[in-house]
C-alpha atoms as a PDB file:
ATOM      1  CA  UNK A   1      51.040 -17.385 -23.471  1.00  0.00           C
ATOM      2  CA  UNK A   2      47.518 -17.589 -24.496  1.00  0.00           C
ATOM      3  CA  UNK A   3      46.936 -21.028 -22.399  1.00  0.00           C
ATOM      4  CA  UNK A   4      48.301 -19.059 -19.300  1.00  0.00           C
ATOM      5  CA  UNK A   5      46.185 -16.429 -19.490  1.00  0.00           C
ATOM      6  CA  UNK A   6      43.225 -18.667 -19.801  1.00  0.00           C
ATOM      7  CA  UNK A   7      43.909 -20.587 -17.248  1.00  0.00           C
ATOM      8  CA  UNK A   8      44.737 -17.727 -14.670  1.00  0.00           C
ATOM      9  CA  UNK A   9      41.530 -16.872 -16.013  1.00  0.00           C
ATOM     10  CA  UNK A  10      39.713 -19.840 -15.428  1.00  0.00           C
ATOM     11  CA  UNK A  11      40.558 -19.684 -11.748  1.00  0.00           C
ATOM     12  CA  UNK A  12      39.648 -16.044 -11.465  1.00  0.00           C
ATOM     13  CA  UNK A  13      36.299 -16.665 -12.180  1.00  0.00           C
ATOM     14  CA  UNK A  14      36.153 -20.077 -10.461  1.00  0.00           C
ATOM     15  CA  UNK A  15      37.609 -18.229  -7.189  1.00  0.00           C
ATOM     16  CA  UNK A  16      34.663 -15.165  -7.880  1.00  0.00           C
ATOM     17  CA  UNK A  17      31.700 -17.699  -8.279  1.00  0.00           C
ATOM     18  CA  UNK A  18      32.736 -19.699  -5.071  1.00  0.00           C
ATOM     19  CA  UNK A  19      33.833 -16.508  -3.265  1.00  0.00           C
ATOM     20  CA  UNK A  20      30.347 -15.583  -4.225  1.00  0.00           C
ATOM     21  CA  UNK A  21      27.721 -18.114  -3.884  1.00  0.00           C
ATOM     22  CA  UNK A  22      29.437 -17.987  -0.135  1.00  0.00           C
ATOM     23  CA  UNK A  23      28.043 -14.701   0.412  1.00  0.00           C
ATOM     24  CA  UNK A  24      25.472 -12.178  -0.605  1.00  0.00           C
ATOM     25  CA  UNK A  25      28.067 -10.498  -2.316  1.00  0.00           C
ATOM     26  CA  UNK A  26      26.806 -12.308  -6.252  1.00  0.00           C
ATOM     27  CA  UNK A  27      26.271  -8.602  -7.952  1.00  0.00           C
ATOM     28  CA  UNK A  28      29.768  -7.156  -6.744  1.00  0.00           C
ATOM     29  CA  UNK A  29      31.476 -10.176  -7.880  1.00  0.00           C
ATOM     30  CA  UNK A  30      29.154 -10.539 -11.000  1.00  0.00           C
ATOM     31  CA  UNK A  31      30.348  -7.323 -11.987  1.00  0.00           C
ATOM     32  CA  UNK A  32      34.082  -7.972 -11.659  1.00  0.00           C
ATOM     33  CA  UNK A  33      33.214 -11.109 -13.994  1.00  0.00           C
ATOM     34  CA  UNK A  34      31.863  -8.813 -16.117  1.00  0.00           C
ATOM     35  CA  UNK A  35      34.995  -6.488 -16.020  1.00  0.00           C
ATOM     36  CA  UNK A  36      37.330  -9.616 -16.504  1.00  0.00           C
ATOM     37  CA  UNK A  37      35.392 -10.710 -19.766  1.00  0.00           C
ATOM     38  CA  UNK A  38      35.588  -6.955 -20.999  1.00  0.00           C
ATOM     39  CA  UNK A  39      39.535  -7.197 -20.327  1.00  0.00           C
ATOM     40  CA  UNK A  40      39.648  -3.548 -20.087  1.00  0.00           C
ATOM     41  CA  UNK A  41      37.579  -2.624 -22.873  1.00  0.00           C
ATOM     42  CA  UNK A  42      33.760  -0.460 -20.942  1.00  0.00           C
ATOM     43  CA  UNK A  43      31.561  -1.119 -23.714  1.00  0.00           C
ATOM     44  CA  UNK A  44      32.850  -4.974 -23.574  1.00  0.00           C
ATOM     45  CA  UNK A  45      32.116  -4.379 -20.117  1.00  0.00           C
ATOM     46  CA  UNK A  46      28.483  -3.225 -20.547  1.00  0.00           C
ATOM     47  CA  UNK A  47      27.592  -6.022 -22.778  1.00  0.00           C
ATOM     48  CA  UNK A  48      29.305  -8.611 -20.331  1.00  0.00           C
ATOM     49  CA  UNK A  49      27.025  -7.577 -17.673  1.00  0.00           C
ATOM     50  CA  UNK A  50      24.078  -7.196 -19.929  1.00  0.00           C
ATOM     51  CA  UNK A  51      24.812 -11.059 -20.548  1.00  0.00           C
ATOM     52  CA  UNK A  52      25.290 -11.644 -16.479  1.00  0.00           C
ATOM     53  CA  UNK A  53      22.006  -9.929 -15.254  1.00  0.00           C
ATOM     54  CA  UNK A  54      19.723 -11.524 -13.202  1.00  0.00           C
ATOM     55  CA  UNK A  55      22.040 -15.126 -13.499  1.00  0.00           C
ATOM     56  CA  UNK A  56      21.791 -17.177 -10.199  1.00  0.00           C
ATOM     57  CA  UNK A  57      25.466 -18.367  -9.441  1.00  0.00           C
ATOM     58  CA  UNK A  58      24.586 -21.674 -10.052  1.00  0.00           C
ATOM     59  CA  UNK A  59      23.409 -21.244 -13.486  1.00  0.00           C
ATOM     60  CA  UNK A  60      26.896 -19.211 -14.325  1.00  0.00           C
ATOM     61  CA  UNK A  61      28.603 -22.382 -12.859  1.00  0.00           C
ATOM     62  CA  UNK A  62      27.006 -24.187 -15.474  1.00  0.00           C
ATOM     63  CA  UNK A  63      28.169 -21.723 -18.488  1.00  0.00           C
ATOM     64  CA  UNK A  64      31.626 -21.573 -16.762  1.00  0.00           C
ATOM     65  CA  UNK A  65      34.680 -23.579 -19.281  1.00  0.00           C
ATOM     66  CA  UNK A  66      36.025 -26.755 -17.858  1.00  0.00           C
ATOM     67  CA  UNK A  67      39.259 -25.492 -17.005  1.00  0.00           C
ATOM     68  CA  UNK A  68      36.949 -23.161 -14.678  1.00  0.00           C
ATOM     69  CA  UNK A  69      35.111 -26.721 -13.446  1.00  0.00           C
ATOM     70  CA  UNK A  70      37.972 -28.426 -12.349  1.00  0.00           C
ATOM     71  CA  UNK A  71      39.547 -25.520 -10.443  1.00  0.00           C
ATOM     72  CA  UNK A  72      36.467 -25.395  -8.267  1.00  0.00           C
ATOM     73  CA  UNK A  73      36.926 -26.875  -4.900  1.00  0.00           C
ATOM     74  CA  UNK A  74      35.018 -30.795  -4.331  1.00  0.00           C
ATOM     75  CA  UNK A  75      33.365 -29.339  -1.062  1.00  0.00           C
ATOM     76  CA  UNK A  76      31.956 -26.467  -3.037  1.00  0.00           C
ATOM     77  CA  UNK A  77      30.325 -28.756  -5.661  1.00  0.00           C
ATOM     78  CA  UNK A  78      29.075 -31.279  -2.814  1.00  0.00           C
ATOM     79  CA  UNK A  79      27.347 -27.737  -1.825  1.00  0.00           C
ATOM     80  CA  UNK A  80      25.238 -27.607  -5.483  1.00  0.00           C
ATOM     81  CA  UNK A  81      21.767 -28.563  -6.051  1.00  0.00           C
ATOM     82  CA  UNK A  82      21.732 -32.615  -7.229  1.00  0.00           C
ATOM     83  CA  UNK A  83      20.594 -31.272 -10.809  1.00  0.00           C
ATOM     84  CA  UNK A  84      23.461 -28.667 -11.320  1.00  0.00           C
ATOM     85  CA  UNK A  85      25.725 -30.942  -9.664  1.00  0.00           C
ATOM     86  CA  UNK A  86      25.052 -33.674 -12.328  1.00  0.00           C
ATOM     87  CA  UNK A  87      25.579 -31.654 -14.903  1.00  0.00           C
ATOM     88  CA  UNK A  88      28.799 -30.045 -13.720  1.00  0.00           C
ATOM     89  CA  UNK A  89      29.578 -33.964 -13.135  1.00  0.00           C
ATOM     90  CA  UNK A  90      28.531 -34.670 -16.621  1.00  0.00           C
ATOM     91  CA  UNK A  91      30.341 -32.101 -18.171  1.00  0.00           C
ATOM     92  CA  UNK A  92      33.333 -32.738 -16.325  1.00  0.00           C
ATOM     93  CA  UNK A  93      33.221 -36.231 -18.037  1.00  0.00           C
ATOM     94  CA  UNK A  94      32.534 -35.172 -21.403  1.00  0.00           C
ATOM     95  CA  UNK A  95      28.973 -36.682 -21.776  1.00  0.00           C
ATOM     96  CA  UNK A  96      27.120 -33.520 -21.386  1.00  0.00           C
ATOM     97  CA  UNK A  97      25.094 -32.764 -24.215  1.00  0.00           C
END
């Protein structure tokens, strides 16, 4: 049960961060990350978003967990800076360090 809900949760917040960097919409969808990783809880909430401030999408791609990494579309990492795409590469991999 636990893997499940990781997983649904890993392409939540995969979906958000694409949906995301698409748009200009990054602080409404930074927030529902937020709300996700507070799973219901407002002062989890708070300090999620404390965490999320001011975070470019790109550098949340890079603190996402692999299950997140491999939901992520191939056209949307193509999209990535060459550094951030090497290390999403890299981590994919397992040689990041």
């Amino acid at each position: 049960m636990l893997g499940e809900s990781l997983l649904t949760l890993a392409a939540l917040a995969g979906q958000m961060v694409v949906d995301a960097a698409a748009t200009d919409a990054w602080e409404t969808a930074e927030h529902r990350y937020a709300k996700l990783l507070g799973r219901g809880d407002a002062k989890q909430t708070q300090l999620a978003e404390q965490r999320l401030a001011g975070l470019a999408p790109e550098q949340l791609i890079l603190a996402l967990p692999l299950e997140v990494l491999r939901v992520l579309p191939e056209e949307y990492l193509r999209s990535l800076p060459a550094e951030v795409q090497e290390r999403v590469r890299k981590r994919l991999q397992g040689t990041a360090h």
